[in-house]
Every structure is written in structure tokens, then in C-alpha cells.
N, C-alpha and C. Protein backbone atom coordinates (compact mmCIF):
# COMPACT_ATOMS: atom_id res chain seq x y z
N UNK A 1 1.07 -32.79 9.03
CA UNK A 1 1.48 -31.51 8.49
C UNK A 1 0.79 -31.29 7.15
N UNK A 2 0.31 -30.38 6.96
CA UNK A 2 -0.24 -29.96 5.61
C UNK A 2 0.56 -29.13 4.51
N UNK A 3 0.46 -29.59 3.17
CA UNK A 3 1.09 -29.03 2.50
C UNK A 3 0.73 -27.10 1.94
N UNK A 4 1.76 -27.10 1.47
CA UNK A 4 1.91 -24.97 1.81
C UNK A 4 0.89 -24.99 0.48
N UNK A 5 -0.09 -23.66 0.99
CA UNK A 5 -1.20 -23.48 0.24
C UNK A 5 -0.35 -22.42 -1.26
N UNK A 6 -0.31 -22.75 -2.51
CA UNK A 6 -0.01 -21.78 -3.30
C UNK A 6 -1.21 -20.82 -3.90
N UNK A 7 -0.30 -19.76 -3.46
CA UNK A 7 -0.91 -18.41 -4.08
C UNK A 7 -0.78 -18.10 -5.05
N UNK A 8 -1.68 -17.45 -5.52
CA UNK A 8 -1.27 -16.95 -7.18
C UNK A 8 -0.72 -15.46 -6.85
N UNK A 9 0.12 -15.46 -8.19
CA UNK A 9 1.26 -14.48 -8.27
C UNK A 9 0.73 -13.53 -7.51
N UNK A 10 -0.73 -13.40 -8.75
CA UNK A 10 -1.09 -11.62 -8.85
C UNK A 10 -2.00 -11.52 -7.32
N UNK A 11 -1.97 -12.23 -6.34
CA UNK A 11 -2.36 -11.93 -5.28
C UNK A 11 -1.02 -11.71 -4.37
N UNK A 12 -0.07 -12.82 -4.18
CA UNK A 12 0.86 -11.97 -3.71
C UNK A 12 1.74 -10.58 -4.21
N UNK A 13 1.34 -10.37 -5.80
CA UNK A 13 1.46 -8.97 -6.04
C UNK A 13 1.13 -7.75 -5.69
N UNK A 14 -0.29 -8.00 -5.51
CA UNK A 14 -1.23 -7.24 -4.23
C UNK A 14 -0.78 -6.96 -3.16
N UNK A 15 -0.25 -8.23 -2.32
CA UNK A 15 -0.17 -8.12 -0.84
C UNK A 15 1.05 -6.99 -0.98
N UNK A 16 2.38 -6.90 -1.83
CA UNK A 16 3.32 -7.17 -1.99
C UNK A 16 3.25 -5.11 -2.38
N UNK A 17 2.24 -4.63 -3.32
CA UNK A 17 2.05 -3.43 -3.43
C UNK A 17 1.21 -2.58 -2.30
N UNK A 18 0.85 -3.26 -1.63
CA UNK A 18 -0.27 -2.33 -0.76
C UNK A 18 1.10 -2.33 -0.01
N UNK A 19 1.76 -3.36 1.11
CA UNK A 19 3.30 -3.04 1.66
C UNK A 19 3.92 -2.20 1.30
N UNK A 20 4.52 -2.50 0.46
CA UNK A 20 5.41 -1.30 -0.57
C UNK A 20 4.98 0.05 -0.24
N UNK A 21 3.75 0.42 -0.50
CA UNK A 21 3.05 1.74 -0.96
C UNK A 21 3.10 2.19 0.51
N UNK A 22 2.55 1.53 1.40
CA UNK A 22 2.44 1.89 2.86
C UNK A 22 4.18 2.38 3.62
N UNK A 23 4.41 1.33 3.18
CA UNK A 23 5.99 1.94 3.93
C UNK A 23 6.40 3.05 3.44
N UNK A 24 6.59 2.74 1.91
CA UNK A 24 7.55 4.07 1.00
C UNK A 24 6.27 5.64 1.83
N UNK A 25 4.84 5.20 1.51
CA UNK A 25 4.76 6.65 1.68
C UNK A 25 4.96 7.08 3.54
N UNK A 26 4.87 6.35 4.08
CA UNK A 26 5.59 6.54 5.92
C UNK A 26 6.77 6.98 5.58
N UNK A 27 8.08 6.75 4.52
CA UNK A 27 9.09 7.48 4.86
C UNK A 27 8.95 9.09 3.83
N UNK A 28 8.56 8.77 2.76
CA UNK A 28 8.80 9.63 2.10
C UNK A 28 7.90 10.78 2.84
N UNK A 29 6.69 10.67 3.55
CA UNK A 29 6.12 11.66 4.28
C UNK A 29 6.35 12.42 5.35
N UNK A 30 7.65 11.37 5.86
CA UNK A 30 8.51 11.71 6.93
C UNK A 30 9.78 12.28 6.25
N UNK A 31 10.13 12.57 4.78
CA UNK A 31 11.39 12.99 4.32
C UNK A 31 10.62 14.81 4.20
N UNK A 32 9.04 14.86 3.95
CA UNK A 32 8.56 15.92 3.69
C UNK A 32 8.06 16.74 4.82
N UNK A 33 8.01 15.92 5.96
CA UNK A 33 7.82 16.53 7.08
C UNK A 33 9.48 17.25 8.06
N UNK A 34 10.52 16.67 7.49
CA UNK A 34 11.83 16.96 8.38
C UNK A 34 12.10 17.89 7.28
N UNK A 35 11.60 18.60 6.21
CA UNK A 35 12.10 18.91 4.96
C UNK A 35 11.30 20.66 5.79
N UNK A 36 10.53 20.53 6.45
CA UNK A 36 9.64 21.82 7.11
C UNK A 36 10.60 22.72 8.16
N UNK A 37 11.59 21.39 8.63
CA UNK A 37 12.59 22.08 9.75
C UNK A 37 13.28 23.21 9.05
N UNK A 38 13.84 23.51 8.05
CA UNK A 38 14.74 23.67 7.00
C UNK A 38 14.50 24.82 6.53
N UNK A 39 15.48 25.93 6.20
CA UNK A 39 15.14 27.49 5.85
C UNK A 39 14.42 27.42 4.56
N UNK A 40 13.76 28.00 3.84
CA UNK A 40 13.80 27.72 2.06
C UNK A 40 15.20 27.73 1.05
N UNK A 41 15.08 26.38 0.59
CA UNK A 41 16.59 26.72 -0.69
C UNK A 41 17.88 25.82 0.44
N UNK A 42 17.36 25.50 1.41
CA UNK A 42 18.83 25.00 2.16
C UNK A 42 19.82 24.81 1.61
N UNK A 43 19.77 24.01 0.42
CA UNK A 43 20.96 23.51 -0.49
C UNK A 43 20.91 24.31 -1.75
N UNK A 44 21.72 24.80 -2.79
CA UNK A 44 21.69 24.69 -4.08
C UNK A 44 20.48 24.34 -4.84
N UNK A 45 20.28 24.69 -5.44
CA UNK A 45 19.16 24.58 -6.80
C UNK A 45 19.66 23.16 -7.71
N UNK A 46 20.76 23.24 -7.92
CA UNK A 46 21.51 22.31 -8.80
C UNK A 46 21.38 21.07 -8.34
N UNK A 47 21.41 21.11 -7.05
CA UNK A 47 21.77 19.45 -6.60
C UNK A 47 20.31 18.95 -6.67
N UNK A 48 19.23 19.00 -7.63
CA UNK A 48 18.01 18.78 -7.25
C UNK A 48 18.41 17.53 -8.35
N UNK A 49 18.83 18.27 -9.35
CA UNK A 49 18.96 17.16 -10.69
C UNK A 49 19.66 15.77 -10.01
N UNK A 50 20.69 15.73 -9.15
CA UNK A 50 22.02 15.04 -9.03
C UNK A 50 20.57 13.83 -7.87
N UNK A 51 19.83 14.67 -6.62
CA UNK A 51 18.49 13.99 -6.48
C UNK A 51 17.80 13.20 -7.04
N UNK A 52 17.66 14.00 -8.09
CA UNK A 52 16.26 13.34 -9.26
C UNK A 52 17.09 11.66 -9.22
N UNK A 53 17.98 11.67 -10.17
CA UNK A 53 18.97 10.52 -10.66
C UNK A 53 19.42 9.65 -9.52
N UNK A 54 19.39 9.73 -8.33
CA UNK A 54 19.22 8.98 -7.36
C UNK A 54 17.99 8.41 -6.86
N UNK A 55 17.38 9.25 -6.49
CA UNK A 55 15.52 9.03 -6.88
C UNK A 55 15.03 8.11 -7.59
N UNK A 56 15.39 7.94 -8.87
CA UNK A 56 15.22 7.12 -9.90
C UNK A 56 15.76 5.81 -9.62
N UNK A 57 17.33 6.09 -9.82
CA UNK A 57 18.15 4.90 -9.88
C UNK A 57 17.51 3.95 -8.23
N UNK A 58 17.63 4.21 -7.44
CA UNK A 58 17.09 3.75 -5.88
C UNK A 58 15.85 3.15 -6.56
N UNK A 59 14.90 3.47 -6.89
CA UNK A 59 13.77 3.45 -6.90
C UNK A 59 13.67 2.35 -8.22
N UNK A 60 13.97 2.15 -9.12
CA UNK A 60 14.29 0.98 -9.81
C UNK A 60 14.65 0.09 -9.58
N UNK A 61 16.32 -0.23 -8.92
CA UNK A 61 16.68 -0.84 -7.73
C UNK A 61 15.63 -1.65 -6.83
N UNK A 62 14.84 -0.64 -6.17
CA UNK A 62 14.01 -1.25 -5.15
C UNK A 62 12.52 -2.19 -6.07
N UNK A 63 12.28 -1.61 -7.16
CA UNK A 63 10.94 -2.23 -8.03
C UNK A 63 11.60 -3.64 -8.42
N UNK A 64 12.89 -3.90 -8.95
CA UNK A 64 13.94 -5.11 -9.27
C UNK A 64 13.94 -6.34 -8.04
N UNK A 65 14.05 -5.89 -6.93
CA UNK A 65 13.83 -6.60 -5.88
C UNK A 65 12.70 -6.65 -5.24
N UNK A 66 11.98 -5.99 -5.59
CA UNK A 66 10.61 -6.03 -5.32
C UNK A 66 9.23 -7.55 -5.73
N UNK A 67 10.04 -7.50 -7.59
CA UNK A 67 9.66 -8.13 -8.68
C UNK A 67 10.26 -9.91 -8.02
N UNK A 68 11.72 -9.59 -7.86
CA UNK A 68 12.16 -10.91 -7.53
C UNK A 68 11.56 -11.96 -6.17
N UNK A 69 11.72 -10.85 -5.22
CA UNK A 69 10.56 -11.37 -3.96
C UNK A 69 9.14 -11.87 -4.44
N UNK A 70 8.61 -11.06 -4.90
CA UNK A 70 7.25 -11.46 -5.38
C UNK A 70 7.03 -12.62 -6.43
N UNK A 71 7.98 -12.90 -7.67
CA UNK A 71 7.89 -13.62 -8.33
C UNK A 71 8.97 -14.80 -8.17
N UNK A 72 9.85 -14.72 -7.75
CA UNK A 72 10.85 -16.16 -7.08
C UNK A 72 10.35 -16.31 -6.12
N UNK A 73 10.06 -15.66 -4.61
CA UNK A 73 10.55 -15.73 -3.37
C UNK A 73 9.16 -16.08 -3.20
N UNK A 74 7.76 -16.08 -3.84
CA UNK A 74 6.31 -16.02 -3.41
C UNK A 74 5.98 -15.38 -2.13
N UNK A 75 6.76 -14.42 -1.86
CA UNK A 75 6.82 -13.50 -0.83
C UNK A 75 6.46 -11.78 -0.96
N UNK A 76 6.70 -11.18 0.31
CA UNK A 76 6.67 -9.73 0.11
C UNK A 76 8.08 -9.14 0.50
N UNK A 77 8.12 -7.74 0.86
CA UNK A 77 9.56 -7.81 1.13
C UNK A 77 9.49 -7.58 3.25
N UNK A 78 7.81 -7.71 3.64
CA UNK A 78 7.50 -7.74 5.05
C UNK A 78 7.93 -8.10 5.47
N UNK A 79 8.62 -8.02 6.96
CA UNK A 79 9.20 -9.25 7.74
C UNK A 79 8.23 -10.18 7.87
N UNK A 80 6.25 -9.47 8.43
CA UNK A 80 5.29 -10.54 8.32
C UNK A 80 4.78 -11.23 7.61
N UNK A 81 5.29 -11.30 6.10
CA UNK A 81 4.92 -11.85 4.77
C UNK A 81 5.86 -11.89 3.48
N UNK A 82 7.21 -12.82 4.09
CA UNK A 82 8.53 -12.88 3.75
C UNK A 82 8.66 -13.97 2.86
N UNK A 83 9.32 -13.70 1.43
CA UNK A 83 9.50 -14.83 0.46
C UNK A 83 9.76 -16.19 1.38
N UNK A 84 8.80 -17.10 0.71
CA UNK A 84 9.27 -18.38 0.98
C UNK A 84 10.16 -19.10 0.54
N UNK A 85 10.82 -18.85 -0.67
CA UNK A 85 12.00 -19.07 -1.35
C UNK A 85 12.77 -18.20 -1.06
N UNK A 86 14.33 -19.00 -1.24
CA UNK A 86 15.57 -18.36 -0.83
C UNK A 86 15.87 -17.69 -2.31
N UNK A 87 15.85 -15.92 -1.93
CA UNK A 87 16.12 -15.70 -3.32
C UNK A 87 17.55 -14.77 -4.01
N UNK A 88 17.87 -15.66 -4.94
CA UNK A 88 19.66 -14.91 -5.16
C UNK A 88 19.88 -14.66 -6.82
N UNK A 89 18.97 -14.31 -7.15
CA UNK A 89 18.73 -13.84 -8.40
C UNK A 89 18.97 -12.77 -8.55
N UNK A 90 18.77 -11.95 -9.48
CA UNK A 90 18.81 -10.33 -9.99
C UNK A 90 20.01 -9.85 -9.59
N UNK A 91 19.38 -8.34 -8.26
CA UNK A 91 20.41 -7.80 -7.53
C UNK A 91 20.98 -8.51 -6.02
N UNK A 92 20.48 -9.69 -6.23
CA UNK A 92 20.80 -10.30 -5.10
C UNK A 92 21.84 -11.18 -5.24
N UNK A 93 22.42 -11.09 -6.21
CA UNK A 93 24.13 -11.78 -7.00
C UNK A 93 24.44 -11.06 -6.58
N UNK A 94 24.52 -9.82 -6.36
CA UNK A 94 25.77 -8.95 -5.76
C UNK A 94 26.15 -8.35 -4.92
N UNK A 95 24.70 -8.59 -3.90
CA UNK A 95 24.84 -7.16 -2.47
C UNK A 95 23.81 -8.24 -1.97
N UNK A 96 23.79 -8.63 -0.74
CA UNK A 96 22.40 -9.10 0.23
C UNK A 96 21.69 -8.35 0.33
N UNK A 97 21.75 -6.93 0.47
CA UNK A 97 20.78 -6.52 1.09
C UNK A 97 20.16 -5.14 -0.13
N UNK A 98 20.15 -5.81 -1.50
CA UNK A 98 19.93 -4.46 -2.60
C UNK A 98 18.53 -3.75 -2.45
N UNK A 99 17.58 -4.28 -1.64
CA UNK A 99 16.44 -3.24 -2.20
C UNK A 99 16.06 -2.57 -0.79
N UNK A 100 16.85 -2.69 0.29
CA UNK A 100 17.06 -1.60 1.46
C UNK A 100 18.35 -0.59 0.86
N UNK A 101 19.10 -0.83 0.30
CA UNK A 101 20.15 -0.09 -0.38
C UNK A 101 19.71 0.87 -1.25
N UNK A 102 18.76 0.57 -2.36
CA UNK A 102 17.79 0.87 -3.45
C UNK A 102 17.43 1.81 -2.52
N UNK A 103 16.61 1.66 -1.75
CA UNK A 103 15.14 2.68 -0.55
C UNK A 103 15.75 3.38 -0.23
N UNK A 104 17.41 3.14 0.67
CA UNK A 104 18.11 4.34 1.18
C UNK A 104 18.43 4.90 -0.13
N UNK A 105 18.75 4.40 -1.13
CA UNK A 105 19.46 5.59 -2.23
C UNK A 105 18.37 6.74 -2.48
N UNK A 106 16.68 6.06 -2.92
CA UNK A 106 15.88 6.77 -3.39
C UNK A 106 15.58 7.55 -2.50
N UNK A 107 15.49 7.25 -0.88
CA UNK A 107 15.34 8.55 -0.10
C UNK A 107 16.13 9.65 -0.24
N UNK A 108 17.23 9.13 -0.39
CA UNK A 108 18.56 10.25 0.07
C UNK A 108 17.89 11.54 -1.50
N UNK A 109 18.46 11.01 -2.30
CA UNK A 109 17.88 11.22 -3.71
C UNK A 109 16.46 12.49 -3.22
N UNK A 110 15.54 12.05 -2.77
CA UNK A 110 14.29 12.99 -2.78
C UNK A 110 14.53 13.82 -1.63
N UNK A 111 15.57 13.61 -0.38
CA UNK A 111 15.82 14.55 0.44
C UNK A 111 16.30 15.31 -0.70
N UNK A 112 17.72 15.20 -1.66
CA UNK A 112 17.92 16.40 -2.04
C UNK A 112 17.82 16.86 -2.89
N UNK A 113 16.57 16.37 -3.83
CA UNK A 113 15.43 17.07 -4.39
C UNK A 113 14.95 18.48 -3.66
N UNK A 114 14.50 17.68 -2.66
CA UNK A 114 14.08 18.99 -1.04
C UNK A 114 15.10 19.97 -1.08
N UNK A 115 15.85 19.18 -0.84
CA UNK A 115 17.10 20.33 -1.20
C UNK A 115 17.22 20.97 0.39
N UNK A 116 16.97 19.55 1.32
CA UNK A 116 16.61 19.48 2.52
C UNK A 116 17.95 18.76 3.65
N UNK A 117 18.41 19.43 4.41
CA UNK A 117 19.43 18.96 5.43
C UNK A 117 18.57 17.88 6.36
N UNK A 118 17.80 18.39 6.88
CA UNK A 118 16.82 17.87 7.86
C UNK A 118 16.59 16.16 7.14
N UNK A 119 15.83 16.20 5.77
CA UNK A 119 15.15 15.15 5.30
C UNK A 119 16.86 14.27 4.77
N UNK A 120 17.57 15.10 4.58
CA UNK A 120 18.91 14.09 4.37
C UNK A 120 19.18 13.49 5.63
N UNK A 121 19.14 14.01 6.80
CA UNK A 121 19.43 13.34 8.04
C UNK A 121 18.27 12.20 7.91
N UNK A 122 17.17 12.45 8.12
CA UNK A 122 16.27 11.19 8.07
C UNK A 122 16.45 10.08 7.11
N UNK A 123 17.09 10.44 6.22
CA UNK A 123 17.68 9.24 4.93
C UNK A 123 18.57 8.72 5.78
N UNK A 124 19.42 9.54 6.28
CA UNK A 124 20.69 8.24 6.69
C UNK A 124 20.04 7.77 8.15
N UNK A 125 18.76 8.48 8.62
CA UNK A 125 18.26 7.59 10.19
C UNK A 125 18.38 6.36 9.32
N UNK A 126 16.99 6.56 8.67
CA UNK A 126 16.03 4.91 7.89
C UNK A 126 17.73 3.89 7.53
N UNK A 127 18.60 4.39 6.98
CA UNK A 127 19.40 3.29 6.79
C UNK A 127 20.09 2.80 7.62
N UNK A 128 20.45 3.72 8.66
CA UNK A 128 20.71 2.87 10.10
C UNK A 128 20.19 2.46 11.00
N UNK A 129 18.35 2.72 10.80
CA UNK A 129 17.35 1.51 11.21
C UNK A 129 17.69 0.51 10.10
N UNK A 130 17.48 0.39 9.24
CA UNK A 130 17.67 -0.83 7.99
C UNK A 130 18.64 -2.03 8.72
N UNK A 131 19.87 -1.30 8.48
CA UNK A 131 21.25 -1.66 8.99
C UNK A 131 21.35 -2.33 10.32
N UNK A 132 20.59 -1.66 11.06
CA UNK A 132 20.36 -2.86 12.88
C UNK A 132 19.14 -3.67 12.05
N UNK A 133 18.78 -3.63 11.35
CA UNK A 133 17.21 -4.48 11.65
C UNK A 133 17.92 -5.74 11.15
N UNK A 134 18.77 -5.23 9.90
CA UNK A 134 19.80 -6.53 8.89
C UNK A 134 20.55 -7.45 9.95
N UNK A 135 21.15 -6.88 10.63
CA UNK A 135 22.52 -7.00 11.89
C UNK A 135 21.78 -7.78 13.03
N UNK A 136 20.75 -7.33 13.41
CA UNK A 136 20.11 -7.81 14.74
C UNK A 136 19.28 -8.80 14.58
N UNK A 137 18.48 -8.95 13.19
CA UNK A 137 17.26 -9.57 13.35
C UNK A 137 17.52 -10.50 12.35
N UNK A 138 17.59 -9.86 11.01
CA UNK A 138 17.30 -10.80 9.64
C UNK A 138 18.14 -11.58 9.11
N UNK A 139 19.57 -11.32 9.83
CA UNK A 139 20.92 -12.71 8.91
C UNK A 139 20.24 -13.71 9.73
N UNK A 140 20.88 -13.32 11.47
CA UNK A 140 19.99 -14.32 12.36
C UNK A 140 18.80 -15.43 12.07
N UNK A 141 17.56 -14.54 11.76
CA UNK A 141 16.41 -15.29 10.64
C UNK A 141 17.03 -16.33 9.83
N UNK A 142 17.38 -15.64 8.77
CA UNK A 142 17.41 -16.43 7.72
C UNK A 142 18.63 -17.31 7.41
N UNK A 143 19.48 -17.14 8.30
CA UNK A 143 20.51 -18.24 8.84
C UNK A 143 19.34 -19.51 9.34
N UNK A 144 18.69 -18.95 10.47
CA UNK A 144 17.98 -20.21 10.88
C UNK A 144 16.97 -20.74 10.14
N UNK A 145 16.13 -20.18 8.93
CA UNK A 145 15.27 -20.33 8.08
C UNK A 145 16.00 -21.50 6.70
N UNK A 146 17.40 -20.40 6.33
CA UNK A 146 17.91 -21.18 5.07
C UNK A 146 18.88 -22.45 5.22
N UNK A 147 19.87 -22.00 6.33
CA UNK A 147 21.09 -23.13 6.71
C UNK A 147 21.99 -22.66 5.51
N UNK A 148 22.59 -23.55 5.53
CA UNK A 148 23.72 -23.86 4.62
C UNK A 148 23.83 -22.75 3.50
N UNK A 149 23.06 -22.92 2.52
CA UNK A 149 22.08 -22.16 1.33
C UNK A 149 22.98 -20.48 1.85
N UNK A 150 22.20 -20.37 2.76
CA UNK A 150 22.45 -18.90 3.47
C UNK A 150 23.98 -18.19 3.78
N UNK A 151 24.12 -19.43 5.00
CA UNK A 151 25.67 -18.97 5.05
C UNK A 151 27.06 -19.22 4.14
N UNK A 152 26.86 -19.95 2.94
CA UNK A 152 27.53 -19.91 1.66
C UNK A 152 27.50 -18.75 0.97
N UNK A 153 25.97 -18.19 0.94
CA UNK A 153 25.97 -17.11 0.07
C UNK A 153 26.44 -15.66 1.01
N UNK A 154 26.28 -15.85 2.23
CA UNK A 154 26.76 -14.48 2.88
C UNK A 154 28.57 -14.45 2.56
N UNK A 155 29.30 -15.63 2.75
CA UNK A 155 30.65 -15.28 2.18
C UNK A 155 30.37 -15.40 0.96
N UNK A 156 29.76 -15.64 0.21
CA UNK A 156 30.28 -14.92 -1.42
C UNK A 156 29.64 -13.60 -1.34
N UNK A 157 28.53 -13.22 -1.27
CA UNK A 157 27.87 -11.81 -1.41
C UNK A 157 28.03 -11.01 -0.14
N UNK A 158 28.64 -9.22 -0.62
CA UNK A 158 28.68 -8.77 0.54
C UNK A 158 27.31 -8.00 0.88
N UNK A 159 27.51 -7.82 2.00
CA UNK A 159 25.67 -7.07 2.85
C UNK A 159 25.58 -5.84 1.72
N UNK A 160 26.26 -5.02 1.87
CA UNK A 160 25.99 -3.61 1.33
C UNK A 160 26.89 -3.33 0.11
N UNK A 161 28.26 -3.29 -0.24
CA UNK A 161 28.62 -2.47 -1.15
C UNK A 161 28.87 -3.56 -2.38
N UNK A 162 27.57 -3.64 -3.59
CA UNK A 162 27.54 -4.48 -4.48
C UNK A 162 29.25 -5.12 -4.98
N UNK A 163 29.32 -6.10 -5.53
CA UNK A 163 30.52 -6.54 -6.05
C UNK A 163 30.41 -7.52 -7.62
N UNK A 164 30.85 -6.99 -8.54
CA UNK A 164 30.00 -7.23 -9.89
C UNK A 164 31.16 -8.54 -10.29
């Protein structure tokens, strides 16, 4: 068996931003394309601000866990290029699953920027793709990846609604 080749940071930083950039703009292009279904003005003018601040907050959120994968986990947040370290740092003390939480917030957030019914529906699709992918695929994973490690921290930390 050969020992695991280490990467340097700023290359898995790379791998780790070109991901990022590729996904976020697949949804967000898909929040601007369901945003076309939609009369002009669907919503209020006002609720753009209440957007913005979700937008943001999500989107910080998701750069926080982004940072931790990449710099604890020597990972991305890919399923095909997944921290190799088990990581429970940052926002991951308080929610398992914070920077799919983060992504759904910041979508929802720029749907209603849009000020878009349509692109709000597609916010809550992506989180109930998220939500089966968590459920079906990834405890599964990383139950069998971490052991012990894993299923300790799933009863202390809950999946979704942080606990401080």
C-alpha cells in the first residue's frame, strides 16, 4: 500500500474553487432561468432587501465551510473529491450539514431578490435534492468511511436545524 500523496493547500484550493464556481453557477442560472416563468414584479419590491441578507448570510455560511473542507478536510466539498479528514470544526459544531444549508439559504435569498415564485420553487427543489442526497447517500458514506468518529457526532450534532 502506498502512502496518501499530500497536496498543497493552494492546489486543493483550486480544485475546490473551480467546483464551487461550477455548481453555484448551474443553480444560480437555473434560479434565473425559472425566474423567466414569472409575470414582472411577482413579489413586492421590498422583499428584495430581506433577499439580499439571505444571499449574503447563505453565502458566507457556504465560503466558512468551504474554507474548512479545503483547509482541515484536504478535500473539496465534491462527492468525487471529498475531504479526507473528518471535519467538525467551524459550522460543523452545530448542524452536519451547514454549507448545503448555507447554498439553500443563499438560493432562496437570490430567488427573492428575483422577486421570483418560480426561482423560489427551485430553491426549495435543490434542498430537497440536497436532503435525499444527505439521507440516501452521504450519512451511509461516511458512516462507512468514519465509524465511530461519525456516529458519535451524528447524536450530538443535528443534520439541519443548527444547535448553539
Amino acid at each position: 500500500m502506498t502512502a496518501p500523496v499530500h497536496q498543497p493547500t493552494w492546489f486543493i484550493a483550486l480544485r475546490t474553487l473551480v467546483v464551487a464556481t461550477l455548481f453555484t453557477g448551474f443553480w444560480v442560472g437555473g434560479l434565473v432561468c425559472a425566474s423567466r416563468f414569472d409575470m414582472a414584479g411577482s413579489l413586492p419590491e421590498w422583499v428584495s432587501a430581506v433577499g439580499l441578507v439571505l444571499a449574503v448570510a447563505g453565502g458566507l455560511l457556504c465560503i466558512a465551510c468551504v474554507a474548512m473542507f479545503t483547509v482541515v478536510g484536504r478535500g473539496t466539498p465534491a462527492p468525487f473529491d471529498p475531504p479526507r479528514e473528518f471535519v467538525v470544526t467551524g459550522p460543523y459544531r452545530y448542524c452536519r450539514n451547514p454549507m448545503l444549508l448555507g447554498f439553500c439559504v443563499m438560493l432562496l435569498g437570490l430567488a427573492v431578490v428575483l422577486r421570483s415564485p418560480a426561482a423560489i420553487g427551485l430553491a426549495a427543489f435543490a434542498f430537497l435534492c440536497g436532503h435525499l442526497m444527505v439521507v440516501l447517500w452521504e450519512e451511509r458514506h461516511l458512516r462507512a468511511k468514519f465509524g465511530r468518529p461519525y456516529i458519535d457526532y451524528c447524536a450530538r450534532v443535528p443534520r439541519w436545524m443548527p444547535r448553539f
